[in-house]
N, C-alpha and C. Protein backbone atom coordinates (compact mmCIF):
# COMPACT_ATOMS: atom_id res chain seq x y z
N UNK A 1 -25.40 0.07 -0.41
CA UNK A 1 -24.92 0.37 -1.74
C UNK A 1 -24.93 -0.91 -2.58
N UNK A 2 -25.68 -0.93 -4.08
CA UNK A 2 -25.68 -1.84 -4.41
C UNK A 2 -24.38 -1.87 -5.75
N UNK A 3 -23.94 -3.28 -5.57
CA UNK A 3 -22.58 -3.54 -7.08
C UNK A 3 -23.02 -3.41 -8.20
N UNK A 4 -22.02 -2.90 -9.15
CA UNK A 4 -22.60 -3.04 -10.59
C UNK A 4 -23.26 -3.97 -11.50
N UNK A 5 -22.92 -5.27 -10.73
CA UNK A 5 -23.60 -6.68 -11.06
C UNK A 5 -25.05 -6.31 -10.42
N UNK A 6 -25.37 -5.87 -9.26
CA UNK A 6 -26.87 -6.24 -8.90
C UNK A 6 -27.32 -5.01 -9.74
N UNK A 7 -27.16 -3.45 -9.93
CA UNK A 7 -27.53 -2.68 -10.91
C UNK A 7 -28.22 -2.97 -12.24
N UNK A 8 -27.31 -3.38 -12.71
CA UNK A 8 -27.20 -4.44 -14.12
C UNK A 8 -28.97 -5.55 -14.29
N UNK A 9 -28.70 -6.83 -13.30
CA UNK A 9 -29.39 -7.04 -12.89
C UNK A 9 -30.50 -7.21 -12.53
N UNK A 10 -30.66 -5.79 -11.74
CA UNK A 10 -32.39 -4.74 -11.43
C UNK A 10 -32.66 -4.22 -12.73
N UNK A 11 -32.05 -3.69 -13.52
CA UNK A 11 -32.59 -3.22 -15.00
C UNK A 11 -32.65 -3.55 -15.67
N UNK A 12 -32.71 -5.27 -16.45
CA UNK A 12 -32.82 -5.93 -17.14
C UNK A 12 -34.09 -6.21 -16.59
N UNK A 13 -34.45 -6.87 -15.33
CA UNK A 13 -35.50 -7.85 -14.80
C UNK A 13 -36.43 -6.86 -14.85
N UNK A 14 -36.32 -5.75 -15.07
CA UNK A 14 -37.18 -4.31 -14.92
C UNK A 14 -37.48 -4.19 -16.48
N UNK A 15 -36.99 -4.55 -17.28
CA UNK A 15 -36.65 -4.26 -19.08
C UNK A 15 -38.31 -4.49 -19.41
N UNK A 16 -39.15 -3.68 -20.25
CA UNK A 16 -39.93 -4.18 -21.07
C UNK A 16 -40.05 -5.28 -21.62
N UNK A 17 -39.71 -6.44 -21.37
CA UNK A 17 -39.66 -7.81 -22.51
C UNK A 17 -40.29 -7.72 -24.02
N UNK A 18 -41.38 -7.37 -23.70
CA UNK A 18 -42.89 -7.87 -24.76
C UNK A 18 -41.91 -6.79 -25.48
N UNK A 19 -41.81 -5.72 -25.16
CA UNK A 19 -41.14 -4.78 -26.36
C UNK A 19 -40.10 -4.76 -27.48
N UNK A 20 -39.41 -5.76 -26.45
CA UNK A 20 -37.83 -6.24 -26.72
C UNK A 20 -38.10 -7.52 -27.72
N UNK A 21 -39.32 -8.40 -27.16
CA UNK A 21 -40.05 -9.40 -27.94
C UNK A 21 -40.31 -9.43 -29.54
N UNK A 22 -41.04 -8.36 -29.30
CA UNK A 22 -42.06 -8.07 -30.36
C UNK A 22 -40.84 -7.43 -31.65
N UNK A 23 -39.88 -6.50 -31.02
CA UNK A 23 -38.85 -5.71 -32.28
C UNK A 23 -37.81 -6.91 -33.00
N UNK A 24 -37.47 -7.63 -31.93
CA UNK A 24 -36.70 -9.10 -32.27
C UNK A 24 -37.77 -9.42 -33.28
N UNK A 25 -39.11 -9.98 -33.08
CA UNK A 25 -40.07 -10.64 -34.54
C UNK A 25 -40.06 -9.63 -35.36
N UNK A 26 -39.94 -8.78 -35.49
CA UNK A 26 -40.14 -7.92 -36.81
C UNK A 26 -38.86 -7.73 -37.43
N UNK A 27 -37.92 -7.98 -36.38
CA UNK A 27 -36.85 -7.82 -37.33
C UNK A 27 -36.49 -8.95 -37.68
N UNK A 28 -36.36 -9.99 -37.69
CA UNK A 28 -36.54 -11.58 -38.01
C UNK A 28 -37.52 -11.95 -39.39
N UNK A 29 -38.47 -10.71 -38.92
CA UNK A 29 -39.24 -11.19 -40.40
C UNK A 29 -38.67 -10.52 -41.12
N UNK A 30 -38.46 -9.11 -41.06
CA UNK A 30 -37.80 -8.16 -41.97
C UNK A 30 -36.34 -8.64 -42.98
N UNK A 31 -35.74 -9.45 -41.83
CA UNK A 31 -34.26 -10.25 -42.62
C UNK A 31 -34.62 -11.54 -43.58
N UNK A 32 -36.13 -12.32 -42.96
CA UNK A 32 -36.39 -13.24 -43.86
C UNK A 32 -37.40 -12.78 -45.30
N UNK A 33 -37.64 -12.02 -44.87
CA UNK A 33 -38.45 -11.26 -46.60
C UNK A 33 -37.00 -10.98 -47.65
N UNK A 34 -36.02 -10.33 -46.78
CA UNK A 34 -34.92 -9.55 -47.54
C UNK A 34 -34.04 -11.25 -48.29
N UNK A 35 -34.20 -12.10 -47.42
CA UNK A 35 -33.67 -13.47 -47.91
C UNK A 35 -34.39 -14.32 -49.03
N UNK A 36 -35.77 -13.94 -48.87
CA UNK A 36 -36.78 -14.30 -49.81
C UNK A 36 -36.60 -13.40 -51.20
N UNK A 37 -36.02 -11.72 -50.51
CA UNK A 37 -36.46 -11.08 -52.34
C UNK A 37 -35.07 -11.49 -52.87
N UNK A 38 -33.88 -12.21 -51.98
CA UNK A 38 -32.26 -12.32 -52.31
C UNK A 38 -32.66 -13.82 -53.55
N UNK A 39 -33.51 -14.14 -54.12
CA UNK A 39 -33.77 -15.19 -54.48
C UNK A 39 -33.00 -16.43 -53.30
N UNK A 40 -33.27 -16.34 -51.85
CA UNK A 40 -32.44 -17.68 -51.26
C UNK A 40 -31.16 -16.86 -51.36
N UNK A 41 -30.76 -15.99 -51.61
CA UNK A 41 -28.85 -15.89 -51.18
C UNK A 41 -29.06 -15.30 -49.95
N UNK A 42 -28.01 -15.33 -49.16
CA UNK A 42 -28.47 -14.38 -48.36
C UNK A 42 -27.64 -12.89 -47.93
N UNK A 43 -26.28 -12.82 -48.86
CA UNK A 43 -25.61 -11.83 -49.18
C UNK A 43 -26.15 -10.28 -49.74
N UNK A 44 -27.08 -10.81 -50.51
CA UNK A 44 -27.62 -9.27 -51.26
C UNK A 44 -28.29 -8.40 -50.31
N UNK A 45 -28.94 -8.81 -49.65
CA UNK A 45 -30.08 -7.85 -48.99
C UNK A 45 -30.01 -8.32 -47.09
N UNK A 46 -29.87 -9.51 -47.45
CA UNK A 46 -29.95 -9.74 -45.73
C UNK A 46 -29.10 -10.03 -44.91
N UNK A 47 -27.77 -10.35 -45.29
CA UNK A 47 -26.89 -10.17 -44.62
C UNK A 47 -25.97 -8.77 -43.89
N UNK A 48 -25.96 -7.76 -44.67
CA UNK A 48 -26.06 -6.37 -44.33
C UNK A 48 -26.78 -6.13 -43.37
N UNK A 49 -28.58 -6.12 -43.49
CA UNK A 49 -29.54 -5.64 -42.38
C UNK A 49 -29.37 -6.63 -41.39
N UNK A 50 -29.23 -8.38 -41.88
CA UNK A 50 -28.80 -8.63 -39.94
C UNK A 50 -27.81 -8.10 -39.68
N UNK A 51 -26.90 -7.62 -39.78
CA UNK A 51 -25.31 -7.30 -39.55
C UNK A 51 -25.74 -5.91 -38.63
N UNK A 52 -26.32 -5.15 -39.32
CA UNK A 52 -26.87 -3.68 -38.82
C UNK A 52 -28.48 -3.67 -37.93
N UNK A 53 -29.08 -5.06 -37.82
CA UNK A 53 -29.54 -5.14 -36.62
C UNK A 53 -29.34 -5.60 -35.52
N UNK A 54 -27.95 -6.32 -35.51
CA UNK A 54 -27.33 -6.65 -33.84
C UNK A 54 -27.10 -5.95 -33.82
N UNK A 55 -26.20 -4.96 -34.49
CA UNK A 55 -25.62 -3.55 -33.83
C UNK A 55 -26.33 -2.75 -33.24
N UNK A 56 -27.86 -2.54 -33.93
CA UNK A 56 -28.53 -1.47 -33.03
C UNK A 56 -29.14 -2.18 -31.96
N UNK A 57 -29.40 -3.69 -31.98
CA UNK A 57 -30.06 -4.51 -31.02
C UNK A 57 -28.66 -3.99 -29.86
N UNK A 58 -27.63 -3.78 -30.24
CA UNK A 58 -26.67 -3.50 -29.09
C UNK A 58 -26.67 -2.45 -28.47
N UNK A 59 -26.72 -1.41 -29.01
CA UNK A 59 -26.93 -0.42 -28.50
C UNK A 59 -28.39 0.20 -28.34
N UNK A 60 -29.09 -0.26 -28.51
CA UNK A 60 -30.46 -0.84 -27.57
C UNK A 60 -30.53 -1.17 -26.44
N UNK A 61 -29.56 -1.92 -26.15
CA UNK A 61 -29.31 -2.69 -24.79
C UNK A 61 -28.33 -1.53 -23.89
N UNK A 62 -27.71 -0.89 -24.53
CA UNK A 62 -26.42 0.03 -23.80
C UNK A 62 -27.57 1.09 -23.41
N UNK A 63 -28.48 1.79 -24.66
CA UNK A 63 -29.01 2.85 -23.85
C UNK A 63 -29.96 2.66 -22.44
N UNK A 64 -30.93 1.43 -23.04
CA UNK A 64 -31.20 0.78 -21.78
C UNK A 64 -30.45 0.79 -20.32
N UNK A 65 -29.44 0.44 -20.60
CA UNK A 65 -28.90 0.11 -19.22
C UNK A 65 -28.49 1.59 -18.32
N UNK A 66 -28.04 2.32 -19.60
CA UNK A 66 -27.31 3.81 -19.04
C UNK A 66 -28.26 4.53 -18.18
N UNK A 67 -27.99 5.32 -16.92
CA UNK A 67 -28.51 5.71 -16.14
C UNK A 67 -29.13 7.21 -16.94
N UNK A 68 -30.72 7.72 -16.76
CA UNK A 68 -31.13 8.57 -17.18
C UNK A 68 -30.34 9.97 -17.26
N UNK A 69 -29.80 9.85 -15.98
CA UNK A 69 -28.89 11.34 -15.84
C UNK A 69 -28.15 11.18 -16.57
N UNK A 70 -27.32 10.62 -16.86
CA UNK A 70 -26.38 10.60 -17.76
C UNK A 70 -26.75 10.94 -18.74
N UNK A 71 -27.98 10.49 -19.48
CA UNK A 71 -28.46 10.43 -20.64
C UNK A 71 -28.63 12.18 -20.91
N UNK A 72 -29.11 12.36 -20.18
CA UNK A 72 -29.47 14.17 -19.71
C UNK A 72 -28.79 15.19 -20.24
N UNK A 73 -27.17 14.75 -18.92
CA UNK A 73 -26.14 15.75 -18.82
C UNK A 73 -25.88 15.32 -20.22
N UNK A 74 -25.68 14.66 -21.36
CA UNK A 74 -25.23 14.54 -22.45
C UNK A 74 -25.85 14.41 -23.40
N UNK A 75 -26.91 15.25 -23.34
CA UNK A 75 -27.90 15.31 -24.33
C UNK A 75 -27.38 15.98 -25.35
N UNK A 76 -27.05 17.23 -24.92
CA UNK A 76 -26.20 18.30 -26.43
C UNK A 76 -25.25 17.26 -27.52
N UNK A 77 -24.41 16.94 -26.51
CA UNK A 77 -23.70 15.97 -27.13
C UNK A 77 -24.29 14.82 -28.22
N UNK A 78 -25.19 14.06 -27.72
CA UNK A 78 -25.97 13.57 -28.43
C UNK A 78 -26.60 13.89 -29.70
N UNK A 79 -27.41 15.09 -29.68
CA UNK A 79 -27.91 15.95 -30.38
C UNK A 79 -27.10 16.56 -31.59
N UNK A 80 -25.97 16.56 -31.42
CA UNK A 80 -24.80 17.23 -32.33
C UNK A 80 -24.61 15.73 -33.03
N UNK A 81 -24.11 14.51 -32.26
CA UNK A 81 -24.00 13.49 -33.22
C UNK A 81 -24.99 12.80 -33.96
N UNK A 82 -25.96 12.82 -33.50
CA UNK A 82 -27.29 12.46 -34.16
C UNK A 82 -27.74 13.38 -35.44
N UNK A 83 -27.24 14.60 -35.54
CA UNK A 83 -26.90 15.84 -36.81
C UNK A 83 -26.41 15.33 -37.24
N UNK A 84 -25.19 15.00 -37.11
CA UNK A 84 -24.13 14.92 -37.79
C UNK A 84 -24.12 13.94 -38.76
N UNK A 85 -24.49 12.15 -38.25
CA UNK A 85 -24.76 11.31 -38.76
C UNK A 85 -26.16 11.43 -39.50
């Protein structure tokens, strides 16, 4: 039986990188255009979207990690909040 540390672990070292890579550069450029149209501020436009791309960069990482079944048995669930919002 393996601990939640080696779990953890195995599914990161398992993670797509290049994927994880590549969305990090686009969103990096995406915050520095929004800083560029802020004339240089970086309140108007790009501080918001980085703010609201760690968050999904976070839960990026949570769905990642969550075991498929889970994902499954709580699909309805899902489905209703994903409506909803």
């Amino acid at each position: 039986m393996f601990s939640p540390v080696q779990i953890v672990t195995r599914k990161i070292s398992r993670a797509p990188f290049s994927l994880f890579i590549l969305s990090l550069l686009l969103t990096i450029m995406g915050i520095t255009l929004l800083y560029d149209a802020g004339n240089g501020n970086w309140y108007p436009y790009a501080q918001p979207q980085a703010i609201k791309a760690l968050i999904g960069i976070a839960i990026m990482w949570l769905i990642a990690l969550t075991n498929v079944r889970t994902i499954f048995q709580q699909s309805y669930v899902i489905y209703v909040v994903a409506i909803i919002l």
